[in-house]
C-alpha atoms as a PDB file:
ATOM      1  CA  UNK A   1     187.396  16.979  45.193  1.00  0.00           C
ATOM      2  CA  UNK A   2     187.628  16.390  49.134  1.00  0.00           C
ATOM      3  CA  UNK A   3     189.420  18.207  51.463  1.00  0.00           C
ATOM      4  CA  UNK A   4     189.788  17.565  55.112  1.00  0.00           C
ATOM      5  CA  UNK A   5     191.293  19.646  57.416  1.00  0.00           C
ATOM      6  CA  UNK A   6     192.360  18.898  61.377  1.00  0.00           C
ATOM      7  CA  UNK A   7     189.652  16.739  61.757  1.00  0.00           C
ATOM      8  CA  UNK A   8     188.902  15.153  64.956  1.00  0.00           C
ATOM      9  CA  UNK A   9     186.642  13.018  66.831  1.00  0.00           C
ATOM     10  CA  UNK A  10     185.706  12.024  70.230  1.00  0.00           C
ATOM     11  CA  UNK A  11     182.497   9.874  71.178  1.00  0.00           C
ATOM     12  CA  UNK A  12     180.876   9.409  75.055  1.00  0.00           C
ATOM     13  CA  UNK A  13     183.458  12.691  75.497  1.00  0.00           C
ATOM     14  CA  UNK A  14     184.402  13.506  79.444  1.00  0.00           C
ATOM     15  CA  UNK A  15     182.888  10.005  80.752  1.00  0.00           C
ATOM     16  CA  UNK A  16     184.704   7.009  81.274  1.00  0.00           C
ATOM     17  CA  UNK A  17     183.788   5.845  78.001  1.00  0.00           C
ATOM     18  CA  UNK A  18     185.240   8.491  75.703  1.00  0.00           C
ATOM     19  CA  UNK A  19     187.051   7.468  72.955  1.00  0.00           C
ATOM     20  CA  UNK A  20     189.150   9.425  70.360  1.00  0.00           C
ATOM     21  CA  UNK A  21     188.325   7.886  67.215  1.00  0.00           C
ATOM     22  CA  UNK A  22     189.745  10.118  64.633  1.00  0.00           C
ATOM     23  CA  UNK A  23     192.832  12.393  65.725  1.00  0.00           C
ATOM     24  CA  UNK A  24     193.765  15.225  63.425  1.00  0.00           C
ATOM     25  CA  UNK A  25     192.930  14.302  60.005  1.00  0.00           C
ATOM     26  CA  UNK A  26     193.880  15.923  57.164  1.00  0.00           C
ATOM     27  CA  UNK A  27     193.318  14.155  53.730  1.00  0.00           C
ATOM     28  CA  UNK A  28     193.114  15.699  50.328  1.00  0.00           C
ATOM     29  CA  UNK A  29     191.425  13.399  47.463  1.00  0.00           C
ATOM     30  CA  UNK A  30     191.394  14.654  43.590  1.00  0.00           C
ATOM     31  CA  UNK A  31     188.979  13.932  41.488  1.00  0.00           C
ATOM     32  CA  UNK A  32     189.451  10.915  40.193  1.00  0.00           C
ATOM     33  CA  UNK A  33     190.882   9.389  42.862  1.00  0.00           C
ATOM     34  CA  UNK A  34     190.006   5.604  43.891  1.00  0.00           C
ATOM     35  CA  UNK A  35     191.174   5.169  47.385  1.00  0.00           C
ATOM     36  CA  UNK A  36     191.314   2.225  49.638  1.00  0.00           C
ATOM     37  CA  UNK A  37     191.043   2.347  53.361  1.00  0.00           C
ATOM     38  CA  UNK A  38     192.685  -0.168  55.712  1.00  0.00           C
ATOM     39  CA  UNK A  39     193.137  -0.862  59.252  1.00  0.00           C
ATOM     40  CA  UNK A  40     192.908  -3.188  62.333  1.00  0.00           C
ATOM     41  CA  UNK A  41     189.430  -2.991  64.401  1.00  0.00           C
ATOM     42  CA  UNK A  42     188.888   0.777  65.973  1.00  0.00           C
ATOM     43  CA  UNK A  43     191.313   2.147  63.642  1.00  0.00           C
ATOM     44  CA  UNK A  44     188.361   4.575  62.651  1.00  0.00           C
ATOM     45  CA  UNK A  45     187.911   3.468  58.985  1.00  0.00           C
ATOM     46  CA  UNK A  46     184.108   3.360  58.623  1.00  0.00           C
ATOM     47  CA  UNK A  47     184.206   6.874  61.622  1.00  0.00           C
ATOM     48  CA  UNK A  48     186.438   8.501  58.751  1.00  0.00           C
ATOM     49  CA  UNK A  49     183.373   7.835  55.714  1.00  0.00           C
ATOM     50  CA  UNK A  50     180.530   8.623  58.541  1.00  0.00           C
ATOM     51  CA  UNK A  51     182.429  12.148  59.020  1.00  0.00           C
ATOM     52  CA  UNK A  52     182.603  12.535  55.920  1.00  0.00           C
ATOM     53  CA  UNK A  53     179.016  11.631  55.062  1.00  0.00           C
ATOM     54  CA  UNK A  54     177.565  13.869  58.184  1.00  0.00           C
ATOM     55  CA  UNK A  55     176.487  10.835  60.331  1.00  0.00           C
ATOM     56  CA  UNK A  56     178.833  12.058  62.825  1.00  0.00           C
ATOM     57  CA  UNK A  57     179.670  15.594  63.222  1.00  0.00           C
ATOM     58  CA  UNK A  58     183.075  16.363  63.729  1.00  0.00           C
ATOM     59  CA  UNK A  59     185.153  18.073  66.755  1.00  0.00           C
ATOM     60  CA  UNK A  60     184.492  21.379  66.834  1.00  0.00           C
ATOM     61  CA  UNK A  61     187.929  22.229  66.835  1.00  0.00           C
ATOM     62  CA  UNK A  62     189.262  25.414  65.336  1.00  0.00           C
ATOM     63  CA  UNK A  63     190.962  25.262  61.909  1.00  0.00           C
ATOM     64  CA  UNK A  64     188.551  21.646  61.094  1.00  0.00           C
ATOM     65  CA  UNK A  65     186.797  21.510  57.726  1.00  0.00           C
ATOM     66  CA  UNK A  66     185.501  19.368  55.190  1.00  0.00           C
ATOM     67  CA  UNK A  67     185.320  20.856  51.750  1.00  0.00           C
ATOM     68  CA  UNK A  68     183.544  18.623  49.412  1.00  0.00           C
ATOM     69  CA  UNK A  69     183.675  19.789  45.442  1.00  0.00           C
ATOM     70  CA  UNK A  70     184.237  23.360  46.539  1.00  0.00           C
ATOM     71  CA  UNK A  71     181.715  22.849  48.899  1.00  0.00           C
ATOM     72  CA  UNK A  72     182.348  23.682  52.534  1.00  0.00           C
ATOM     73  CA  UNK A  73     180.237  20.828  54.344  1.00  0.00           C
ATOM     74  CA  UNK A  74     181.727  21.181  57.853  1.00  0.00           C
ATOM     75  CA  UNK A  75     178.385  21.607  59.692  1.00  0.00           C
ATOM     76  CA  UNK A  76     175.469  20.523  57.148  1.00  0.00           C
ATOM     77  CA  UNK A  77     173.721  17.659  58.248  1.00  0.00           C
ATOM     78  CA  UNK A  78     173.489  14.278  56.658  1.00  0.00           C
ATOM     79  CA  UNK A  79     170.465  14.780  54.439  1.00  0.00           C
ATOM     80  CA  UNK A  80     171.641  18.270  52.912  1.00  0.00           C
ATOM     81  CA  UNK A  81     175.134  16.222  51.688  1.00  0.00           C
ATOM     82  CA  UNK A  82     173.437  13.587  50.198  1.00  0.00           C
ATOM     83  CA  UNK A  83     172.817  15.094  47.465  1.00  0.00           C
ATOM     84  CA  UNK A  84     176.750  15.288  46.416  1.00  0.00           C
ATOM     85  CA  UNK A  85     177.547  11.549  47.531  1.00  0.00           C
ATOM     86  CA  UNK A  86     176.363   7.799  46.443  1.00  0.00           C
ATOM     87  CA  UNK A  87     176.444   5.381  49.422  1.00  0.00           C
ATOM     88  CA  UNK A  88     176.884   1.762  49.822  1.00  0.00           C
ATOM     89  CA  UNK A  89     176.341   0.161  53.036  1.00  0.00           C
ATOM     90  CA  UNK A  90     178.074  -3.219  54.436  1.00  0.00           C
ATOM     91  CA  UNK A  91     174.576  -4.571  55.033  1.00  0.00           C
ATOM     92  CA  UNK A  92     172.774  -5.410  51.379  1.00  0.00           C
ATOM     93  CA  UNK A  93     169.390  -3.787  53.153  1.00  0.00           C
ATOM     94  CA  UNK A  94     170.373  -1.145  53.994  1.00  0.00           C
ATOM     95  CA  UNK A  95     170.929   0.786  50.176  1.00  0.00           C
ATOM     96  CA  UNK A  96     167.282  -0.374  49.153  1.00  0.00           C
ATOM     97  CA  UNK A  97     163.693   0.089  50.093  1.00  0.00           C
ATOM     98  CA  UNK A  98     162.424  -3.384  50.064  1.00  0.00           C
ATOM     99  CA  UNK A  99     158.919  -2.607  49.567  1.00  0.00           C
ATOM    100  CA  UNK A 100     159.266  -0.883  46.525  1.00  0.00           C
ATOM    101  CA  UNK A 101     159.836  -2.414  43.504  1.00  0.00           C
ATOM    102  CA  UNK A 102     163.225  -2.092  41.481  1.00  0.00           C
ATOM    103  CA  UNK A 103     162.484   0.859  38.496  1.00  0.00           C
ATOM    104  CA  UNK A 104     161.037   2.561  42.141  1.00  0.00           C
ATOM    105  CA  UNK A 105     164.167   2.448  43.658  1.00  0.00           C
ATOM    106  CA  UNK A 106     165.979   3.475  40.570  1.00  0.00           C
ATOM    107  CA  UNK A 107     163.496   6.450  40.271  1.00  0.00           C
ATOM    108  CA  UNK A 108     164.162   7.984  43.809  1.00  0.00           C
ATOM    109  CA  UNK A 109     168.386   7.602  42.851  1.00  0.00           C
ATOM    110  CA  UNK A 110     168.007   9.571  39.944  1.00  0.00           C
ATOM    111  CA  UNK A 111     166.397  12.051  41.770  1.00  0.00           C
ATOM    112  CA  UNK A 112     169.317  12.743  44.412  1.00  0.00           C
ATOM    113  CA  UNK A 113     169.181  16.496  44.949  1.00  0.00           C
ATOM    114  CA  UNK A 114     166.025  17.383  42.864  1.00  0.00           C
ATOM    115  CA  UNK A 115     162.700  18.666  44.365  1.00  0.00           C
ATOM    116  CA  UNK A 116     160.012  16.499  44.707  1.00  0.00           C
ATOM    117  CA  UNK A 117     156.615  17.055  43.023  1.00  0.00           C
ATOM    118  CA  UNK A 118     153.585  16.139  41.957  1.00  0.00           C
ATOM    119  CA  UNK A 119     153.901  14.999  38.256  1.00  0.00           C
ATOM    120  CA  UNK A 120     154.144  10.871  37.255  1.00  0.00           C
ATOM    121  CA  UNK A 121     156.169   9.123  38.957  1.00  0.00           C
ATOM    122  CA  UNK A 122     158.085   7.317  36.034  1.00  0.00           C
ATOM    123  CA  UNK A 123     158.149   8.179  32.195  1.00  0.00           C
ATOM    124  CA  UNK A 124     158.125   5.491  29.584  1.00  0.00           C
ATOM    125  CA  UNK A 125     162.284   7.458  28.754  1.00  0.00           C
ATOM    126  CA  UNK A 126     163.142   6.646  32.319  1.00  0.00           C
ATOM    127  CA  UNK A 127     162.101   3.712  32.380  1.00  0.00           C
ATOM    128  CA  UNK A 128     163.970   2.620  28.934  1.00  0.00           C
ATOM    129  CA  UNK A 129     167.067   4.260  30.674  1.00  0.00           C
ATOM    130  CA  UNK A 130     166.397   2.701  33.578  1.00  0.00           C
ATOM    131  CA  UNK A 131     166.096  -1.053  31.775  1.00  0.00           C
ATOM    132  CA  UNK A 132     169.581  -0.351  30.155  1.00  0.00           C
ATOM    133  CA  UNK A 133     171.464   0.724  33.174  1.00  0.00           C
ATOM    134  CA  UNK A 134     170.411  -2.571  34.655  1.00  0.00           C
ATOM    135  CA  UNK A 135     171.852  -4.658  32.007  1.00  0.00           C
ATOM    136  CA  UNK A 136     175.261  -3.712  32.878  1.00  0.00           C
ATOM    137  CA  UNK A 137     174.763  -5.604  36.192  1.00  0.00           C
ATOM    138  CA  UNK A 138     174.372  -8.975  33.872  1.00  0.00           C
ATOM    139  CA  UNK A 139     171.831  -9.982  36.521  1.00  0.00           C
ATOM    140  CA  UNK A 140     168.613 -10.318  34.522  1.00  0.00           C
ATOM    141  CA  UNK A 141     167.168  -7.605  36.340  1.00  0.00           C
ATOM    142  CA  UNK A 142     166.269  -5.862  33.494  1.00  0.00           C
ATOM    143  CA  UNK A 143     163.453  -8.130  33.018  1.00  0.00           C
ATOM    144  CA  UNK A 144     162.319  -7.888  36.613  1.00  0.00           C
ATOM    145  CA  UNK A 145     162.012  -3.919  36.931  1.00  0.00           C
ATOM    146  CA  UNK A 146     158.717  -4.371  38.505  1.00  0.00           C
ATOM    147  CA  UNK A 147     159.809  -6.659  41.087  1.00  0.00           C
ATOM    148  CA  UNK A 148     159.748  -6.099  44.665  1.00  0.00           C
ATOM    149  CA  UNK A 149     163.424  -5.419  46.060  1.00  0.00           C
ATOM    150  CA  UNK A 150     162.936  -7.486  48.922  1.00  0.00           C
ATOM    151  CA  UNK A 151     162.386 -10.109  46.878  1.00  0.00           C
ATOM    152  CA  UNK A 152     166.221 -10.184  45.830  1.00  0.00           C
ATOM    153  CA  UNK A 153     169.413 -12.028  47.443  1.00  0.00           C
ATOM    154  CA  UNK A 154     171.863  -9.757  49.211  1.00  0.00           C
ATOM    155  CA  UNK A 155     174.467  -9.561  45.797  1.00  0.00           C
ATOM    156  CA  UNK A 156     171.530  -8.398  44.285  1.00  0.00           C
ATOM    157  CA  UNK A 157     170.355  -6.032  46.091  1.00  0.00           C
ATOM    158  CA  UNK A 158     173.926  -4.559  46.937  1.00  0.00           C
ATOM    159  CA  UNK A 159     174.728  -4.897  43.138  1.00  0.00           C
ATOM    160  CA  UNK A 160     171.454  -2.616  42.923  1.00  0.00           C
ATOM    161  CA  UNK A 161     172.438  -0.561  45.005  1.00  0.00           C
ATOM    162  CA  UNK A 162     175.658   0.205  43.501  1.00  0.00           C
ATOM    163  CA  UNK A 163     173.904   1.472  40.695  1.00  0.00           C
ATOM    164  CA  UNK A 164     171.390   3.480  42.634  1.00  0.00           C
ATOM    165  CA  UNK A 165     174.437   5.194  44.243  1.00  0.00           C
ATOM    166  CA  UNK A 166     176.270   5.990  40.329  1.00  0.00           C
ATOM    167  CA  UNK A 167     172.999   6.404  38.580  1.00  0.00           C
ATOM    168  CA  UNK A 168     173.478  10.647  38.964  1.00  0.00           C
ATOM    169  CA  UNK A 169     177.289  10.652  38.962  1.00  0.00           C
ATOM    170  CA  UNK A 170     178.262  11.445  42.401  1.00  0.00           C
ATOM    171  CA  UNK A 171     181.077  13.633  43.721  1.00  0.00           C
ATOM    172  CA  UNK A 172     182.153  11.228  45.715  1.00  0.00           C
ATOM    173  CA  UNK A 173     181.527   7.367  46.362  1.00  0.00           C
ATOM    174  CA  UNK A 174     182.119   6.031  49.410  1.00  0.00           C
ATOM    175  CA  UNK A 175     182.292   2.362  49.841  1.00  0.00           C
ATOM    176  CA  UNK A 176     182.116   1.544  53.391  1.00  0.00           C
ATOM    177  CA  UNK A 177     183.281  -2.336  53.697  1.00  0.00           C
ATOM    178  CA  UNK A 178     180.592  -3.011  50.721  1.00  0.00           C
ATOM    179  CA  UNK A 179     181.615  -6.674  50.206  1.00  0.00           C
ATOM    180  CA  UNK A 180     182.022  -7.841  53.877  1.00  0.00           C
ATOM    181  CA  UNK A 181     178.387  -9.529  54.207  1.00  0.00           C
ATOM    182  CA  UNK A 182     178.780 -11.495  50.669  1.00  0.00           C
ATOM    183  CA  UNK A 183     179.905 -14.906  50.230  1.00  0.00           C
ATOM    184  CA  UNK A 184     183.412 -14.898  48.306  1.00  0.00           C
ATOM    185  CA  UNK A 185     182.355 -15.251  44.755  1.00  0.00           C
ATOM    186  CA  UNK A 186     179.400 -12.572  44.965  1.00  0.00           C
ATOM    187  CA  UNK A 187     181.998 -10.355  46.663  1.00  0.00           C
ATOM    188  CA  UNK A 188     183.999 -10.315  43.871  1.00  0.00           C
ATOM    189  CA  UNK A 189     181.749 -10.137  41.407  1.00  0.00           C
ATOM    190  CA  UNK A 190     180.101  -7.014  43.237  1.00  0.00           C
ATOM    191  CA  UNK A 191     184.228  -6.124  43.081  1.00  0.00           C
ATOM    192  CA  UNK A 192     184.553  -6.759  39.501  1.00  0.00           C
ATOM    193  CA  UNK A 193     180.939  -4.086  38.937  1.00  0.00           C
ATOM    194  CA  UNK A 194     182.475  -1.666  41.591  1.00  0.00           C
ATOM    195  CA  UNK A 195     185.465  -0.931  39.440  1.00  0.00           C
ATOM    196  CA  UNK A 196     183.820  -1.142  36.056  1.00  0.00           C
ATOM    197  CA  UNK A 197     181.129   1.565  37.755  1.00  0.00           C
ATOM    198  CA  UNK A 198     184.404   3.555  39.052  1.00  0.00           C
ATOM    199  CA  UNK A 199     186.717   3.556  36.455  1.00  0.00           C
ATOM    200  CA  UNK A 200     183.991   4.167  33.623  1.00  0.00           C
ATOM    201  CA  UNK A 201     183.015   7.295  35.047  1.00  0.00           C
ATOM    202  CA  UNK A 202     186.188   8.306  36.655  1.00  0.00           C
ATOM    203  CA  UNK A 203     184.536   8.513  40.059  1.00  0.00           C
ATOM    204  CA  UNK A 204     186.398   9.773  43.133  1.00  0.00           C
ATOM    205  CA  UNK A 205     186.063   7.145  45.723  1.00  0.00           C
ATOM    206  CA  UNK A 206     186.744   6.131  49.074  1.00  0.00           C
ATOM    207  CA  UNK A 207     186.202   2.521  49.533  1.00  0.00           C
ATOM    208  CA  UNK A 208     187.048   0.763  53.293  1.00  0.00           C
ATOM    209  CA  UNK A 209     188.060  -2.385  52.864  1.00  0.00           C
ATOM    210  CA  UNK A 210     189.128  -5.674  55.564  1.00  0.00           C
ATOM    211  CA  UNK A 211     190.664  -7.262  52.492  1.00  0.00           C
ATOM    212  CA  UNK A 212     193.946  -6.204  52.164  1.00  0.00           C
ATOM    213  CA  UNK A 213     194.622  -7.943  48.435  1.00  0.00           C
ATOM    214  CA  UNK A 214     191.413  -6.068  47.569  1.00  0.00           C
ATOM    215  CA  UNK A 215     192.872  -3.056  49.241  1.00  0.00           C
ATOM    216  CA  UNK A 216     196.129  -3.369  46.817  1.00  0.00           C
ATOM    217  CA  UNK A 217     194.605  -4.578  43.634  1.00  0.00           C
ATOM    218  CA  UNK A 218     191.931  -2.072  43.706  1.00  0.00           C
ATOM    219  CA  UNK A 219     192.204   2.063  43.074  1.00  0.00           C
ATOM    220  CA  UNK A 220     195.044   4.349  42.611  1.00  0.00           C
ATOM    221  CA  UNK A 221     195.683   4.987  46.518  1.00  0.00           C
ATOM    222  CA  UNK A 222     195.739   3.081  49.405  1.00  0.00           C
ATOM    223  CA  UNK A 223     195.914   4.516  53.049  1.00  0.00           C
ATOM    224  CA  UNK A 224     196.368   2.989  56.270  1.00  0.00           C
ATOM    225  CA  UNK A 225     194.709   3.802  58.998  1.00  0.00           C
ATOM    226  CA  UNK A 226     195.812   3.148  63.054  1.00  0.00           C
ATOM    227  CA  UNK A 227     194.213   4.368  66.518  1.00  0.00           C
ATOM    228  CA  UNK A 228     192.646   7.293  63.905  1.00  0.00           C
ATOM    229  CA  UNK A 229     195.489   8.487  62.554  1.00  0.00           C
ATOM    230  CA  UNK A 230     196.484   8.006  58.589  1.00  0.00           C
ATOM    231  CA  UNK A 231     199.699   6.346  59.149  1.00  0.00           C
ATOM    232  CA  UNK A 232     200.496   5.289  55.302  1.00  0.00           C
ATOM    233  CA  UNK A 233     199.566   6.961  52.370  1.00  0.00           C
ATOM    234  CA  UNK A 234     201.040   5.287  48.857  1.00  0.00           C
ATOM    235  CA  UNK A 235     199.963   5.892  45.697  1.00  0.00           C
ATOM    236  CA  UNK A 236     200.612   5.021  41.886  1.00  0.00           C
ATOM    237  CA  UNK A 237     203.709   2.771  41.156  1.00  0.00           C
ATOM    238  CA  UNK A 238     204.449   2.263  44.381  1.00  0.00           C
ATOM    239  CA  UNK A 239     200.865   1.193  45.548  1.00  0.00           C
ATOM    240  CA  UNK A 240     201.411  -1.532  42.494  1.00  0.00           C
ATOM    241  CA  UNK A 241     204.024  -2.782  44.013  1.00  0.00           C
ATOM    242  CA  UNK A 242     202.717  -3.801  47.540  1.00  0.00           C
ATOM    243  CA  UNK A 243     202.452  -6.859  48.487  1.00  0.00           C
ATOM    244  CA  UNK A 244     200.211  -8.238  51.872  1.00  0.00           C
ATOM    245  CA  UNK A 245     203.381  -8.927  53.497  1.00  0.00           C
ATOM    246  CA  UNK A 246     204.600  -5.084  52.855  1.00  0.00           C
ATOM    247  CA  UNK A 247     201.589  -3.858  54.175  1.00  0.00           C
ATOM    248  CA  UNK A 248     201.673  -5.989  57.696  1.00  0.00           C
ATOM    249  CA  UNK A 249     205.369  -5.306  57.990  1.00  0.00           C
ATOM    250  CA  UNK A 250     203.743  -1.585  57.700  1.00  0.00           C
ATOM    251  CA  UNK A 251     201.340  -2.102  59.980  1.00  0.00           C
ATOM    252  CA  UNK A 252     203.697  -3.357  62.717  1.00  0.00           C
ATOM    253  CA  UNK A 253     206.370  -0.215  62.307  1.00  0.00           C
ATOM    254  CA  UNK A 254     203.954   2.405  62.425  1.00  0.00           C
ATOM    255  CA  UNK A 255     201.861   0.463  65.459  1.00  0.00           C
ATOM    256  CA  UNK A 256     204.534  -1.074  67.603  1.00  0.00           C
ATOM    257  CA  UNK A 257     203.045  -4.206  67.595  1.00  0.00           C
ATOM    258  CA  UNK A 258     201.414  -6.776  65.125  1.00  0.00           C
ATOM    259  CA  UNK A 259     198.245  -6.953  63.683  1.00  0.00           C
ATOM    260  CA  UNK A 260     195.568  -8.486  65.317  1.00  0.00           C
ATOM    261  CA  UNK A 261     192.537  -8.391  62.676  1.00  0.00           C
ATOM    262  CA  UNK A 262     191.653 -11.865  62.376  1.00  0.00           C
ATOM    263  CA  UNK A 263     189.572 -11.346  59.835  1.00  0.00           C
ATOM    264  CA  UNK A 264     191.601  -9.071  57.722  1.00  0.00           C
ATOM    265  CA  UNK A 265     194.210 -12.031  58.145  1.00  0.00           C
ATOM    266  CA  UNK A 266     191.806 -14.412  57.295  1.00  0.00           C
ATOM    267  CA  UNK A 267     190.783 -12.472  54.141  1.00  0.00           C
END
């Protein structure tokens, strides 16, 4: 479903600021697959979903490609792969328009990758589809569709907007630290709806996460990431088997030295 090939990336290149962020990355994902993404601070976890997403371009180095779906996406901008991903941001406000009310935002998700026209904006089916999607979020929100988004808490609005980014089955999902802003029991109820969403529709996902039980107990594949390089890639069985302690004693082999992300320790 993705495939990346020699990717690389440098930001602020030839000044005394450049940094190499990503370095020669080549990851294959099948459909299907739910994969974590861990890593100390600058390891180039979110870089890695922004490349992939086209907020970033990538290196042009020869021999570099991203092939999304059969798709080669190398060098189309953000806006033209849009249409073949569903976002969620770390900040709740950033997946909604918060002037709109809810069945709105719903409405412009299911439209990912149509053409716009002229015709009403929402038809009594949509909005009956759109009323039972929202039930699955066991918020109540069903019986708020004409609500103003802004009017929402942050799990809300992020649980919202993990619908909006499912509602037209992506390609891929990417995840980008989605539960980082919540207190702990929204997070893991937004958790809890992230793999129900995931696993029900056997969506291939990339999900970066600073919580490494999260990163173990979640998906079928967890990778490691270190001065933007994959450094550990376990799957299946094995991944089942992890423990936190594996994964720092991991961490430190790979590195050279010992992990020093307070708040993935902290997590």
């Amino acid at each position: 479903m993705l495939k990346m090939t020699k990717i690389y990336k440098t930001f602020n290149r030839d000044t005394i600021n450049e940094k190499k962020a990503i370095r020669s990355v080549s990851l294959h994902l099948y459909p299907g697959d739910f994969v974590t993404v861990i890593g100390g601070n600058g390891a180039g976890k979110s870089t890695l979903l922004n490349l992939v997403a086209g907020v970033y371009p990538c290196d042009g180095i020869t021999g570099s490609s991203i092939v999304l779906g059969g798709n080669d996406i190398t060098r189309a901008p953000e806006y033209k792969r849009a249409k073949y991903m569903g976002r969620v941001f770390q900040d709740p406000m950033r997946g909604t328009a918060a002037n709109m009310e809810i069945e709105e935002n719903l409405a412009i998700a299911y439209r990912r990758g149509k053409r716009r026209g002229l015709k009403w904006g929402i038809t009594k089916k949509e909005r009956e589809f759109y009323h039972e999607k929202l039930k699955i979020l066991g918020l109540g929100l069903e019986d708020r569709m004409t609500s103003k988004v802004g009017l929402l808490s942050g799990g809300q609005r992020q649980a919202l907007t993990l619908l909006m980014a499912t509602l037209k089955k992506p390609d891929l999902l990417l995840l980008d630290e989605h539960t980082a802003a919540l207190d702990p029991k929204t997070a893991k109820n937004i958790l809890q709806l992230t793999y129900e969403l995931v696993s029900g529709q056997q969506l291939t996902t990339m999900m970066v996460t600073h919580n490494m039980r999260d990163a173990i107990k979640y998906g079928n594949r967890l990778i490691m990431m270190d001065e933007g390089k994959i450094v550990f890639d376990v799957s299946g069985e094995a991944k089942g088997k992890l423990t936190v302690e594996d994964l720092l004693e991991k961490f430190e082999a790979v590195s050279g030295g010992e992990f020093a992300n307070d708040r993935m320790l902290l997590a």
